[in-house]
N, C-alpha and C. Protein backbone atom coordinates (compact mmCIF):
# COMPACT_ATOMS: atom_id res chain seq x y z
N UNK A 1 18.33 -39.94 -81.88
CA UNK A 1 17.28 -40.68 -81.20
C UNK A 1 17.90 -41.92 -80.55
N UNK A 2 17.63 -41.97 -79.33
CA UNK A 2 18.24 -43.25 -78.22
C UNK A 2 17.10 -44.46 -78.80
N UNK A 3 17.86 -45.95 -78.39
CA UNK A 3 17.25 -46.95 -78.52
C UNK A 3 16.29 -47.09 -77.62
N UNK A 4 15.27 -48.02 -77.98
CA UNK A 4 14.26 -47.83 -76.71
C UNK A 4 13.76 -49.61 -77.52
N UNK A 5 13.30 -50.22 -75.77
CA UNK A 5 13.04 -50.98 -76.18
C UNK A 5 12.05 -51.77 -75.02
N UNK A 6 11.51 -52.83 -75.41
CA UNK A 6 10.31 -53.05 -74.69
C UNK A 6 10.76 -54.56 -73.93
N UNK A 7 10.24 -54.58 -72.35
CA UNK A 7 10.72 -56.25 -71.70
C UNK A 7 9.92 -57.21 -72.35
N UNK A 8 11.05 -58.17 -72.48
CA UNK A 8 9.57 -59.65 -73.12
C UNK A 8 8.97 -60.21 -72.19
N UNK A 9 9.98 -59.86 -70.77
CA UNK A 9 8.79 -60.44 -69.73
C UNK A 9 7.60 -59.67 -69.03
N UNK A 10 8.13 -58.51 -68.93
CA UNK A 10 7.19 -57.87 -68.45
C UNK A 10 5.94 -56.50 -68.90
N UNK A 11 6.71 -56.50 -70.09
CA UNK A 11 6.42 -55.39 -71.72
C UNK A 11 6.86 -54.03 -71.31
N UNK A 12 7.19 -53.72 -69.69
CA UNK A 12 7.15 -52.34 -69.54
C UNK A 12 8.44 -51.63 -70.56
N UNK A 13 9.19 -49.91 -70.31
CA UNK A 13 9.87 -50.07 -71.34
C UNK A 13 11.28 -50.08 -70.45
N UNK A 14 12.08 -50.52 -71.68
CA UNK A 14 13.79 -50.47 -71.05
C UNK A 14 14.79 -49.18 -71.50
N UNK A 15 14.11 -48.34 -70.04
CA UNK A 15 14.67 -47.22 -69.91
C UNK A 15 15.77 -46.95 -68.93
N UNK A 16 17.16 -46.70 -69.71
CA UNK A 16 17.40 -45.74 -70.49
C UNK A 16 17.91 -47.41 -71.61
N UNK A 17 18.17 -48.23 -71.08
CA UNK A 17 18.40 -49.26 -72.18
C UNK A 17 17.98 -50.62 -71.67
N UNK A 18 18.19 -51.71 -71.75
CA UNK A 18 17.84 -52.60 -71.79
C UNK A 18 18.57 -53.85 -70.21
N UNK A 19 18.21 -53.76 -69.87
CA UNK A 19 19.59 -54.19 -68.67
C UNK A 19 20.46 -55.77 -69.08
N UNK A 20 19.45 -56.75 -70.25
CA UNK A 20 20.13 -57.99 -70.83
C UNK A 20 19.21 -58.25 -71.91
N UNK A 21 19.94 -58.51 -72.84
CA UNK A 21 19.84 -58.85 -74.01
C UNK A 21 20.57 -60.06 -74.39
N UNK A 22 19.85 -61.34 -74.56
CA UNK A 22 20.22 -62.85 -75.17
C UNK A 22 19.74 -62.87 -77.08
N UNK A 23 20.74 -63.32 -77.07
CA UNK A 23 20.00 -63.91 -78.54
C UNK A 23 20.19 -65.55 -78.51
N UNK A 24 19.45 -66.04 -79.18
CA UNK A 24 19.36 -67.99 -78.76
C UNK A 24 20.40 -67.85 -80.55
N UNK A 25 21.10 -68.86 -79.97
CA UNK A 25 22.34 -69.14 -81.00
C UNK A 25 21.58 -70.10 -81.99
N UNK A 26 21.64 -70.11 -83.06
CA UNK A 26 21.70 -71.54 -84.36
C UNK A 26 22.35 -73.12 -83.78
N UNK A 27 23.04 -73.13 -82.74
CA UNK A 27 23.45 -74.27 -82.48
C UNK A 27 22.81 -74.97 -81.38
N UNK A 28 22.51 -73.82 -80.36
CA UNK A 28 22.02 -74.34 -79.52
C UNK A 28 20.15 -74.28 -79.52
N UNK A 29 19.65 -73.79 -80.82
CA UNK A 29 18.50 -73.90 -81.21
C UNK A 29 18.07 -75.19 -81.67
N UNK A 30 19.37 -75.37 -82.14
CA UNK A 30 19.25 -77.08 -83.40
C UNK A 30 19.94 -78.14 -82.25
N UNK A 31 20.21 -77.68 -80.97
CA UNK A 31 20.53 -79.43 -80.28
C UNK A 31 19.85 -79.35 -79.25
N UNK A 32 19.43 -78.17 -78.18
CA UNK A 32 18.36 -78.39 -77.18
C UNK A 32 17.61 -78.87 -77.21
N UNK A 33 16.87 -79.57 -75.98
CA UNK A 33 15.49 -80.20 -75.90
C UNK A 33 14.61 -78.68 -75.57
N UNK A 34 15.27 -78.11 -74.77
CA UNK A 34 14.65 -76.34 -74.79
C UNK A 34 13.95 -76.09 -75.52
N UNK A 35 14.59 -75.80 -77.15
CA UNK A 35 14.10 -75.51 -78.52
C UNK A 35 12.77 -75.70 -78.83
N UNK A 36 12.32 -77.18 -78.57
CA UNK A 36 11.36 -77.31 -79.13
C UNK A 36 10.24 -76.37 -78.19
N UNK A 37 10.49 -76.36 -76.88
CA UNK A 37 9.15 -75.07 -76.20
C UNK A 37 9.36 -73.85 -76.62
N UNK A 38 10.78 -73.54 -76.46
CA UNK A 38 10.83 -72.36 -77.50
C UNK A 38 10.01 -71.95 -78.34
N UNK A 39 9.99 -72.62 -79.57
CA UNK A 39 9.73 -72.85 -80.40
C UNK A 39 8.27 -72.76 -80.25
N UNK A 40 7.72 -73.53 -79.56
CA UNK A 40 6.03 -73.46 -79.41
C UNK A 40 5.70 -72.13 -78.71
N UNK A 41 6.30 -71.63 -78.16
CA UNK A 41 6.03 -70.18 -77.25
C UNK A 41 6.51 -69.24 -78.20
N UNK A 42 6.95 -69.49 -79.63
CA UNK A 42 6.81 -68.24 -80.47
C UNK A 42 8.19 -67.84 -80.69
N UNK A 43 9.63 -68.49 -80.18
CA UNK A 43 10.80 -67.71 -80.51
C UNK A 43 11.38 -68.86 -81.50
N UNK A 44 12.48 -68.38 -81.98
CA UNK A 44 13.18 -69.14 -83.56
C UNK A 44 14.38 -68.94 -83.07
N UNK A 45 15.33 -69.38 -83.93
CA UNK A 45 16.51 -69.42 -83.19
C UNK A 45 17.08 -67.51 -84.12
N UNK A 46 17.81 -67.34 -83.31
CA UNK A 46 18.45 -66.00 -83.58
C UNK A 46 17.77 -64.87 -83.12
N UNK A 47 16.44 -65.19 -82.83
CA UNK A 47 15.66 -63.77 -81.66
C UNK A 47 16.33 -63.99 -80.51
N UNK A 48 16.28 -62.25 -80.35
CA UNK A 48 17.00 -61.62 -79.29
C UNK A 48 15.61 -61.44 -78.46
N UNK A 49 16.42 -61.91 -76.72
CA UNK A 49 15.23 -61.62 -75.26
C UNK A 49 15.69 -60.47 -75.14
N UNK A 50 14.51 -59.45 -74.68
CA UNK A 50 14.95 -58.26 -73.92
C UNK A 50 14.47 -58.00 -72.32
N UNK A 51 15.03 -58.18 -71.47
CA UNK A 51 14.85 -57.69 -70.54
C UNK A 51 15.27 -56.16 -69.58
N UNK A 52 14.28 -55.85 -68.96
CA UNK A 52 14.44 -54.83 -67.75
C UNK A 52 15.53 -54.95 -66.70
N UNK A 53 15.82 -53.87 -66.02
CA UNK A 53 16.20 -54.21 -64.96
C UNK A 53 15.78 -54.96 -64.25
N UNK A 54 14.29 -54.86 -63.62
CA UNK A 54 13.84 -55.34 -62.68
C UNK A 54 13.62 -57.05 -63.11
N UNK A 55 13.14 -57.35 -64.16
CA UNK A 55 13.03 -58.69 -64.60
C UNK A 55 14.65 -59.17 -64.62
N UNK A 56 15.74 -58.96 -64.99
CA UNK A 56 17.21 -59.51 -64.72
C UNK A 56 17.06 -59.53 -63.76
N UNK A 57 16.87 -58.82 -62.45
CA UNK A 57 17.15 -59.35 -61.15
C UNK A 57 16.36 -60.18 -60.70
N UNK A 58 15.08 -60.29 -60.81
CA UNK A 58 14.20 -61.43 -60.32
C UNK A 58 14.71 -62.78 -61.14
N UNK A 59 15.46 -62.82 -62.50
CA UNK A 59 15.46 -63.38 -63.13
C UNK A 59 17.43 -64.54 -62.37
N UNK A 60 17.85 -63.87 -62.30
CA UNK A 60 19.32 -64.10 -61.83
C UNK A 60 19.64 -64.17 -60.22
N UNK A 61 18.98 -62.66 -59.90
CA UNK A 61 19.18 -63.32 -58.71
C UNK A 61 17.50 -63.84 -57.56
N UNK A 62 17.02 -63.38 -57.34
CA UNK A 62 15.87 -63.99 -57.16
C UNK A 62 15.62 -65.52 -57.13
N UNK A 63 15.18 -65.51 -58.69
CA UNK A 63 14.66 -66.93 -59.35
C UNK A 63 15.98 -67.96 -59.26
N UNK A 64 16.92 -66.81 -59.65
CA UNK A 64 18.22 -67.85 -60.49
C UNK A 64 18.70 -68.78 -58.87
């Protein structure tokens, strides 16, 4: 059975895998000013983002 997994930005699924996957580090959880919205929007330090294709590119190149 293949991994399958869902976008956090956009929920659709990440087929055939995931196109980026972050995990927020312990260090940079505990010194960002970031953190604390983080934090209020529901992530902790050591959750992993999953994104789509299509959300990485709006995300990098697009937005970025």
């Amino acid at each position: 059975m293949g991994y399958k997994a869902a976008c956090d930005r956009c929920g659709g699924r990440c087929d055939p895998s995931p196109a980026l996957l972050a995990q927020f580090s312990p260090q940079f959880f505990r010194t960002s000013q970031l953190a604390g919205d983080l934090s209020e929007a529901g992530y902790n330090e050591g959750d992993t983002v999953t994104l789509c294709e299509e959300c990485t590119y709006t995300l990098l190149i697009i937005d970025g």
